[in-house]
Protein backbone atom coordinates (compact mmCIF):
# COMPACT_ATOMS: atom_id res chain seq x y z
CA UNK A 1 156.26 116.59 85.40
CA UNK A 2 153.06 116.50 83.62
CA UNK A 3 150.07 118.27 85.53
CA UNK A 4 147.46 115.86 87.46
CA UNK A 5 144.29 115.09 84.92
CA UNK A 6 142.01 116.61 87.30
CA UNK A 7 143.70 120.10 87.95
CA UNK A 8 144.80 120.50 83.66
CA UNK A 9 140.83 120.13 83.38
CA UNK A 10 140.31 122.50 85.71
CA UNK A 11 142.51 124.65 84.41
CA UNK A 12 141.89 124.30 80.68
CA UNK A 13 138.43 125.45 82.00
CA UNK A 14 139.87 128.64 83.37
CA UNK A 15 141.69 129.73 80.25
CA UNK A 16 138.60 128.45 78.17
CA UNK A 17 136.54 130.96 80.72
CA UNK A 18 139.02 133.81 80.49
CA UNK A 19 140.15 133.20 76.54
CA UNK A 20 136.48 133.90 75.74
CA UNK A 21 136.30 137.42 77.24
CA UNK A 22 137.00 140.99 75.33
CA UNK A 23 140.98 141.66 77.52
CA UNK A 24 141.92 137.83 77.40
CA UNK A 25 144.58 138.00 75.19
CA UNK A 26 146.94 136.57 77.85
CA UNK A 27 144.72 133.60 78.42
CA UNK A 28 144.70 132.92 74.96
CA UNK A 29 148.33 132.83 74.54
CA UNK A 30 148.40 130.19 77.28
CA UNK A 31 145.97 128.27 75.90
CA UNK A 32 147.15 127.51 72.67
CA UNK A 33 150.38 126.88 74.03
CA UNK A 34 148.97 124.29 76.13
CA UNK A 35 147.42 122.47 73.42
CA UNK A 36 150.25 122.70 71.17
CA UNK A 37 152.44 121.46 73.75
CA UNK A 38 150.59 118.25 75.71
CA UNK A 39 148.46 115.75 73.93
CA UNK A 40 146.61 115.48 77.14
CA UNK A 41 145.19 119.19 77.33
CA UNK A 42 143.97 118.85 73.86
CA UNK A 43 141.99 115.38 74.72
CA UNK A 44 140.29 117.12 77.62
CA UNK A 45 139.51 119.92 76.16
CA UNK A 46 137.99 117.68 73.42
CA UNK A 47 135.73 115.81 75.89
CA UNK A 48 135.21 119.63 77.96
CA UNK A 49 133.54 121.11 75.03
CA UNK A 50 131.41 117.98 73.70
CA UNK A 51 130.40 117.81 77.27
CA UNK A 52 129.47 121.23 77.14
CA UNK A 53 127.50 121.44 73.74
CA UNK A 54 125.45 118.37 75.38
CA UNK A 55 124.59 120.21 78.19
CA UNK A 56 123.63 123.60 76.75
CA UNK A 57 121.66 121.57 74.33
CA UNK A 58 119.46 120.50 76.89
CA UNK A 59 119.27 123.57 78.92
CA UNK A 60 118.16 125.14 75.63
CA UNK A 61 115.52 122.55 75.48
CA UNK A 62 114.40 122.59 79.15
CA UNK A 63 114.02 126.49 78.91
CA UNK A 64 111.73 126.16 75.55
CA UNK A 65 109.68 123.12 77.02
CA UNK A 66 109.08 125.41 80.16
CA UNK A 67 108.46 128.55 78.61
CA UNK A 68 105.88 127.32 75.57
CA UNK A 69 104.34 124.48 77.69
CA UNK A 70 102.98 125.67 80.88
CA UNK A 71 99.90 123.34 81.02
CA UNK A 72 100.97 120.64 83.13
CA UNK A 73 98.28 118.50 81.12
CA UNK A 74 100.10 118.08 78.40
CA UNK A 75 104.36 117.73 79.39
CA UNK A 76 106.76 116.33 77.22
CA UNK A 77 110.09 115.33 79.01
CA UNK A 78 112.90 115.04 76.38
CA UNK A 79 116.06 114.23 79.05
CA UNK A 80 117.44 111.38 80.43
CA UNK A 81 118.44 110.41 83.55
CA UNK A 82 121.74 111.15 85.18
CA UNK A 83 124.36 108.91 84.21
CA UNK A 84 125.77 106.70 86.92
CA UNK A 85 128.26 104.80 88.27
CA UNK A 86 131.94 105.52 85.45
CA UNK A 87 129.41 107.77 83.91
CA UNK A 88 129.73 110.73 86.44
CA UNK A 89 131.55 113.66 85.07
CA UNK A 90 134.31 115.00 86.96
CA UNK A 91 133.59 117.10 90.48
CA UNK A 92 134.88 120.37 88.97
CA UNK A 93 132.39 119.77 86.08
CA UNK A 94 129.40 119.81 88.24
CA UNK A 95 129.73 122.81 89.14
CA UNK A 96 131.00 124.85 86.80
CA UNK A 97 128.64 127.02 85.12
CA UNK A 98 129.13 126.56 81.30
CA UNK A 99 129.14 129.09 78.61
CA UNK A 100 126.57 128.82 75.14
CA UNK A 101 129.35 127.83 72.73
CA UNK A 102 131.76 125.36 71.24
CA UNK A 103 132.84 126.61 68.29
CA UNK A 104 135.71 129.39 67.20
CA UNK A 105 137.09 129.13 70.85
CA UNK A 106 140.72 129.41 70.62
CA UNK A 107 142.55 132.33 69.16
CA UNK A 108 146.47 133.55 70.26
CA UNK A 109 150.02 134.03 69.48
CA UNK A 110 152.65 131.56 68.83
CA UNK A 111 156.08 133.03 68.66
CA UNK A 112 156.11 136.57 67.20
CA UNK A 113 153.49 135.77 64.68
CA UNK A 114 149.52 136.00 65.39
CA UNK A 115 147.77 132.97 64.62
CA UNK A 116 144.09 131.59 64.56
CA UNK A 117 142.99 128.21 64.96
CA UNK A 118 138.99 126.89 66.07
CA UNK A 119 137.72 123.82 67.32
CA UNK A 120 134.56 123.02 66.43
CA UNK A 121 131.80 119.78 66.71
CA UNK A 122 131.14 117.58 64.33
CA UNK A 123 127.56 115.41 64.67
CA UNK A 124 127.09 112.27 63.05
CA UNK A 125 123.40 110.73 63.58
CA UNK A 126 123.12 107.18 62.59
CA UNK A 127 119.61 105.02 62.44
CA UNK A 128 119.60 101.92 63.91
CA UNK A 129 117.07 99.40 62.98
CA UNK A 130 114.06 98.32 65.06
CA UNK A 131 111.86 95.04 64.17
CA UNK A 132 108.68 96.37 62.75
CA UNK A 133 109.23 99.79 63.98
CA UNK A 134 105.74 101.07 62.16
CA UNK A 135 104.10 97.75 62.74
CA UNK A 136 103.16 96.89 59.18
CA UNK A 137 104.46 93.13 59.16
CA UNK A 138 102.61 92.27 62.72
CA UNK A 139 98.68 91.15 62.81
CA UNK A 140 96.35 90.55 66.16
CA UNK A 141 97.77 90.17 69.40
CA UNK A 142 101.16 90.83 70.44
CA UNK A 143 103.37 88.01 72.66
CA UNK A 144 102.91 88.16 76.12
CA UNK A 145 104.96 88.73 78.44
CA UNK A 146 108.91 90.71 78.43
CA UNK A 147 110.55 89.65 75.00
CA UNK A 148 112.88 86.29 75.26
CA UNK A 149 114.79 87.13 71.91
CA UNK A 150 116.19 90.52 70.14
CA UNK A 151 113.38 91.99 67.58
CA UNK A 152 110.46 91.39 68.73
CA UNK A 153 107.61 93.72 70.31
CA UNK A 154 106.03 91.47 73.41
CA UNK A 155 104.62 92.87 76.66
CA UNK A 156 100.57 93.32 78.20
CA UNK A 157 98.10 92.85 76.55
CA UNK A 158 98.01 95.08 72.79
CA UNK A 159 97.35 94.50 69.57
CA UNK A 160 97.90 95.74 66.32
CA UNK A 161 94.95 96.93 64.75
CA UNK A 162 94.16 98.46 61.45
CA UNK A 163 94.78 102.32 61.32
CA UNK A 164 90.92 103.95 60.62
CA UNK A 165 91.84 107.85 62.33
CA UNK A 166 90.63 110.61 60.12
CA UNK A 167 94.37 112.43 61.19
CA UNK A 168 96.43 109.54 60.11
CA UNK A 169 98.07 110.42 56.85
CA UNK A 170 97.89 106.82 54.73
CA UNK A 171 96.43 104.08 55.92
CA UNK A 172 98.23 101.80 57.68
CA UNK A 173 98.75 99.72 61.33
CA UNK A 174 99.30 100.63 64.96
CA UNK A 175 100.05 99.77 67.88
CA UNK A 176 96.57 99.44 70.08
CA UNK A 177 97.17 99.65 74.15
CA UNK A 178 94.44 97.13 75.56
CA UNK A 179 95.02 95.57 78.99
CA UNK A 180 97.45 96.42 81.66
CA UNK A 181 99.18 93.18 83.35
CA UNK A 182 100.70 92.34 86.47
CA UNK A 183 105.08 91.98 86.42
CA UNK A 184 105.86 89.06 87.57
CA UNK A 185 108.21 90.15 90.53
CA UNK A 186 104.89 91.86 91.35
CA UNK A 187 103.09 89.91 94.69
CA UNK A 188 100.24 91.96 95.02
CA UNK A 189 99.00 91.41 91.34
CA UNK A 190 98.30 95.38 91.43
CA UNK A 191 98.35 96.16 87.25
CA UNK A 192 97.82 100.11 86.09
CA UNK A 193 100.22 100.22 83.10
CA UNK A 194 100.27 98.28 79.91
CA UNK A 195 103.88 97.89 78.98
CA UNK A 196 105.05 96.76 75.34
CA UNK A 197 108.76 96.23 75.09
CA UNK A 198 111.47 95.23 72.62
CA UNK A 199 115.83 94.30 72.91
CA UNK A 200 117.90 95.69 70.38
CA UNK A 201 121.35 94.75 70.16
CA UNK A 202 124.15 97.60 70.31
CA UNK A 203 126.94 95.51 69.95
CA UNK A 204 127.88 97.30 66.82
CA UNK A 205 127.59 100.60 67.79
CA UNK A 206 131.11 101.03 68.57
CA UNK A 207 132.07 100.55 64.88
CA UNK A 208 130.06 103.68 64.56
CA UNK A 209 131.00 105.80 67.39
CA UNK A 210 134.86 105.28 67.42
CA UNK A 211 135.29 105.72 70.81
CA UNK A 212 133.49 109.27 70.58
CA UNK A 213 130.89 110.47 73.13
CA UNK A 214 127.37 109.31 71.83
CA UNK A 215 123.51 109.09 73.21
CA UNK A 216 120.63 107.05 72.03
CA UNK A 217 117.60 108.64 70.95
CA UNK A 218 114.27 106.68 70.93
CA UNK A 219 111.01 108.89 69.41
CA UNK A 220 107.78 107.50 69.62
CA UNK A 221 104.42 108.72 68.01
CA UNK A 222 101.40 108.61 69.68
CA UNK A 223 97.24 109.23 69.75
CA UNK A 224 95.26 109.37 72.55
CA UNK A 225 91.61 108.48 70.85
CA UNK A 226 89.23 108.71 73.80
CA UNK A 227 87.12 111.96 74.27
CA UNK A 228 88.04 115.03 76.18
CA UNK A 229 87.77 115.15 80.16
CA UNK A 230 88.72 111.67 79.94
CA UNK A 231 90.89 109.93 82.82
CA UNK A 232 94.65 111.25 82.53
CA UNK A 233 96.73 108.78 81.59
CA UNK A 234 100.60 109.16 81.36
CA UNK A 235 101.81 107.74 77.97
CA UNK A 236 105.71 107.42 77.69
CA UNK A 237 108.70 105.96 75.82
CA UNK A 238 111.38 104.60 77.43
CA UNK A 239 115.47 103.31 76.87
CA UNK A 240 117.30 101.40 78.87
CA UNK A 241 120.85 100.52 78.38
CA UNK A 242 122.57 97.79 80.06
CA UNK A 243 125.51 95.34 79.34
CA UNK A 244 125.57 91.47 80.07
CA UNK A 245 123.42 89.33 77.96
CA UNK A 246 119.63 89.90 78.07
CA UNK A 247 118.00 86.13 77.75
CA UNK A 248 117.45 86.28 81.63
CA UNK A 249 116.35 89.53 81.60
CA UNK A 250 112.99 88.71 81.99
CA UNK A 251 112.54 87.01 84.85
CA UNK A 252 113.48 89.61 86.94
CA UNK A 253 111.83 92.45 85.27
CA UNK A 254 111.13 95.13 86.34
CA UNK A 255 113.79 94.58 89.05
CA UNK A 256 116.42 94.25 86.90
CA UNK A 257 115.98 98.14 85.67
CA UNK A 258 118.59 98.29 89.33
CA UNK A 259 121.42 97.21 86.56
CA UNK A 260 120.64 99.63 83.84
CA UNK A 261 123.94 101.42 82.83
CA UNK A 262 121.98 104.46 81.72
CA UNK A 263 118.31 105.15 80.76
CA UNK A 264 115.71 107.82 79.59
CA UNK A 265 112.22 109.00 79.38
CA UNK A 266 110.14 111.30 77.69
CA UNK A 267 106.47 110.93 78.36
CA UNK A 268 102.84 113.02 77.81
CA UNK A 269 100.05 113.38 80.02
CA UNK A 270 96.32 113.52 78.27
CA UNK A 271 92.91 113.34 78.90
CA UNK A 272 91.65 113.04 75.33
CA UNK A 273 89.93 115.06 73.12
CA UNK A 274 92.83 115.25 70.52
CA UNK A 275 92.82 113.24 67.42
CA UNK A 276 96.51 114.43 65.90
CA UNK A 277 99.65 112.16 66.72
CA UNK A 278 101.98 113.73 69.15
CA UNK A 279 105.70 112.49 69.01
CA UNK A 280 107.21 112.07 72.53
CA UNK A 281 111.38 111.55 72.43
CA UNK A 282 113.69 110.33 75.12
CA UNK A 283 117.32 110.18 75.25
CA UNK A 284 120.20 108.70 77.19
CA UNK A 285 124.27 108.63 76.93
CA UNK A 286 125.48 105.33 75.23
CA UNK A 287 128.42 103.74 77.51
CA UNK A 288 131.14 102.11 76.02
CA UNK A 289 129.93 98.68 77.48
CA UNK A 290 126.37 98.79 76.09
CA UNK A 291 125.82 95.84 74.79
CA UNK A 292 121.78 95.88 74.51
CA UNK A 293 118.79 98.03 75.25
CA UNK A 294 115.54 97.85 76.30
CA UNK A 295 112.64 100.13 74.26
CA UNK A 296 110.13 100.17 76.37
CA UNK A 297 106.21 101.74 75.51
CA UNK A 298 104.01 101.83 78.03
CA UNK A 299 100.28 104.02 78.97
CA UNK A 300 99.66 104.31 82.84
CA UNK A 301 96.27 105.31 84.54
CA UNK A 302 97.24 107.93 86.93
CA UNK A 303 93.47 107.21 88.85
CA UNK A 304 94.40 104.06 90.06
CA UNK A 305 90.86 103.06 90.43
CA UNK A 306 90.47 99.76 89.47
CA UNK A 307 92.65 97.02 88.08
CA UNK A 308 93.68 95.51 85.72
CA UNK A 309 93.74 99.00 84.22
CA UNK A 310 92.10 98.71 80.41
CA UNK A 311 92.71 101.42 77.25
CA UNK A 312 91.46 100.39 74.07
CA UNK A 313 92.05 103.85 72.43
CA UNK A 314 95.32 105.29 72.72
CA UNK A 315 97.85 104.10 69.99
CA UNK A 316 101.51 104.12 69.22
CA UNK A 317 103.16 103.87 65.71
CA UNK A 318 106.54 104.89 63.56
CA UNK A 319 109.04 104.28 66.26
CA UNK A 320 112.25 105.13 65.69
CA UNK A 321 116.01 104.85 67.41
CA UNK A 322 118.92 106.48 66.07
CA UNK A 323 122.58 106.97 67.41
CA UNK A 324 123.98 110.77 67.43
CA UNK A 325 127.85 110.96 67.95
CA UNK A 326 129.74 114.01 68.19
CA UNK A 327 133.47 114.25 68.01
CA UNK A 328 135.60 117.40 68.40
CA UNK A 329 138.07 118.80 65.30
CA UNK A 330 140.63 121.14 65.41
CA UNK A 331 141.35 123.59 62.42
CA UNK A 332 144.90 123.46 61.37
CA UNK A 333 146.65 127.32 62.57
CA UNK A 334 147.40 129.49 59.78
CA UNK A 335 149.98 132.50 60.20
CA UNK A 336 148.31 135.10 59.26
């Protein structure tokens, strides 16, 4: 009788755990037995140690942002939310604590002969394309309002102005935050963010992915022109994933954000005073279902002192969204 899929994860976790120290010959043994022997073993521990390079990949990032960023002026959050609903990982997996790497895990014997076999990650990163992404093909003011059609950027008032900034590199366009605007779910007409948004269709990301565990990763660039000891405003990108079709989307916004399948943020707090571009990134998991997603730039004014908020000097330009994949390989075993 073949072993419940919750307990075999459990346990491949165990032998993983116990393979991977100095006297663990014995676990070793049992593990590669185990893989040789059930197909099922060797798809979890496929999905165990993507799941696990994910996570120390963010823990590695969290501990860097925390340790060479400790002016809470200027943060930059790089992780996405938690995923929910068929997203949540196993119970076992929660609280497990995970080791630093993926790759050479599984040495042992089969038979009489010693044998060594790995299983290691492969990434694939894939760009996906965003309508005028740098801006360069739109003049004057954006559309108002939350897009009605794939590829466009729409949203508060913005505009895209002519890029004049002694720290730009070429000449070029950008993005120009004006006005923020009232949602229209909102009753009190209260309006401290402007919000530019655009859909992008994923529908062909599976042909990409092939079933393998994947996130989204949306990078924005950014330039906060107003002088120092100016207000602090929170400038952020944004992802949203969600299935369904998206031509009602709209109407309901921001409400609708109650649907999202999985989302993320990565955002920067400034009070001027610096004329370089500072790239902010966000990232979320890509479901199977995902059928569109929201991108979604937006500068807040954390005073709240009068509204409609206005900008007029903070900028956004060279946007970019790209799909990373990873799926796991094992090495054929040699006798040795």
């Amino acid at each position: 009788m073949k072993t419940p899929l919750g307990k075999l994860e459990q346990r491949l976790q165990e032998l993983l755990e116990q393979a991977r120290a100095e006297d663990g010959l014995s676990a070793r043994v049992e593990l590669n037995a185990l893989l040789r022997e059930d197909a099922d073993a060797r798809r979890c521990m496929a999905q165990l140690l993507v799941d696990e390079q994910v996570l120390v990949s963010r823990l590695r990032e969290d501990g860097l942002v925390a340790m060479l960023d400790q002016d809470s002026s200027n943060v930059i959050s790089r992780f996405p939310t938690a995923p929910t609903g068929h997203q949540r990982r196993s119970p076992w997996f929660s609280w497990r604590p995970l080791i630093a790497t993926a790759a050479g895990l599984v040495l042992g014997l089969f038979s009489a002969s010693m044998v060594f076999g790995s299983i290691f990650l492969r990434t694939q990163v894939h760009q996906l394309a965003l309508a005028n992404p740098s801006f360069e093909q739109v003049t004057g003011r954006l559309p108002s309002g939350f897009p009605r059609a794939m590829g466009i950027w729409s949203g508060d008032e913005s505009d895209v102005v002519a890029d004049t900034a002694a720290s730009s590199p070429q000449a070029g366009k950008v993005l120009r935050f004006v006005r923020a605007e009232a949602d229209r779910s909102n009753t009190d007409g209260a309006a401290y963010a402007c919000d530019v948004y655009q859909l992008v269709d994923l529908r062909g990301t599976g042909e990409l992915t092939k079933g393998a565990p994947a996130t989204l990763e949306l990078s924005a660039a950014f330039r906060d022109g107003r002088p120092l000891g100016s207000a602090l405003n929170k400038i952020s990108c944004r992802i949203y994933v969600f299935s369904g079709e998206p031509s009602r989307l709209g109407e309901s916004w921001p409400n609708a954000l109650e649907d999202a399948l999985t989302s993320g943020m990565g955002r920067l707090e400034s009070t001027g005073g610096d004329p370089d571009w500072q790239r902010v990134e966000a990232q979320t998991v890509l479901p199977a279902n995902a059928k569109f997603a929201v991108v979604h730039l937006a500068v807040w004014d954390s005073s709240q002192e009068g509204h409609p908020a206005a900008f007029g000097q903070i900028y956004a330009n060279d946007i970019r969204l790209s799909l990373r994949s990873q799926t796991t390989q094992i090495s054929p075993l040699a006798k040795r």
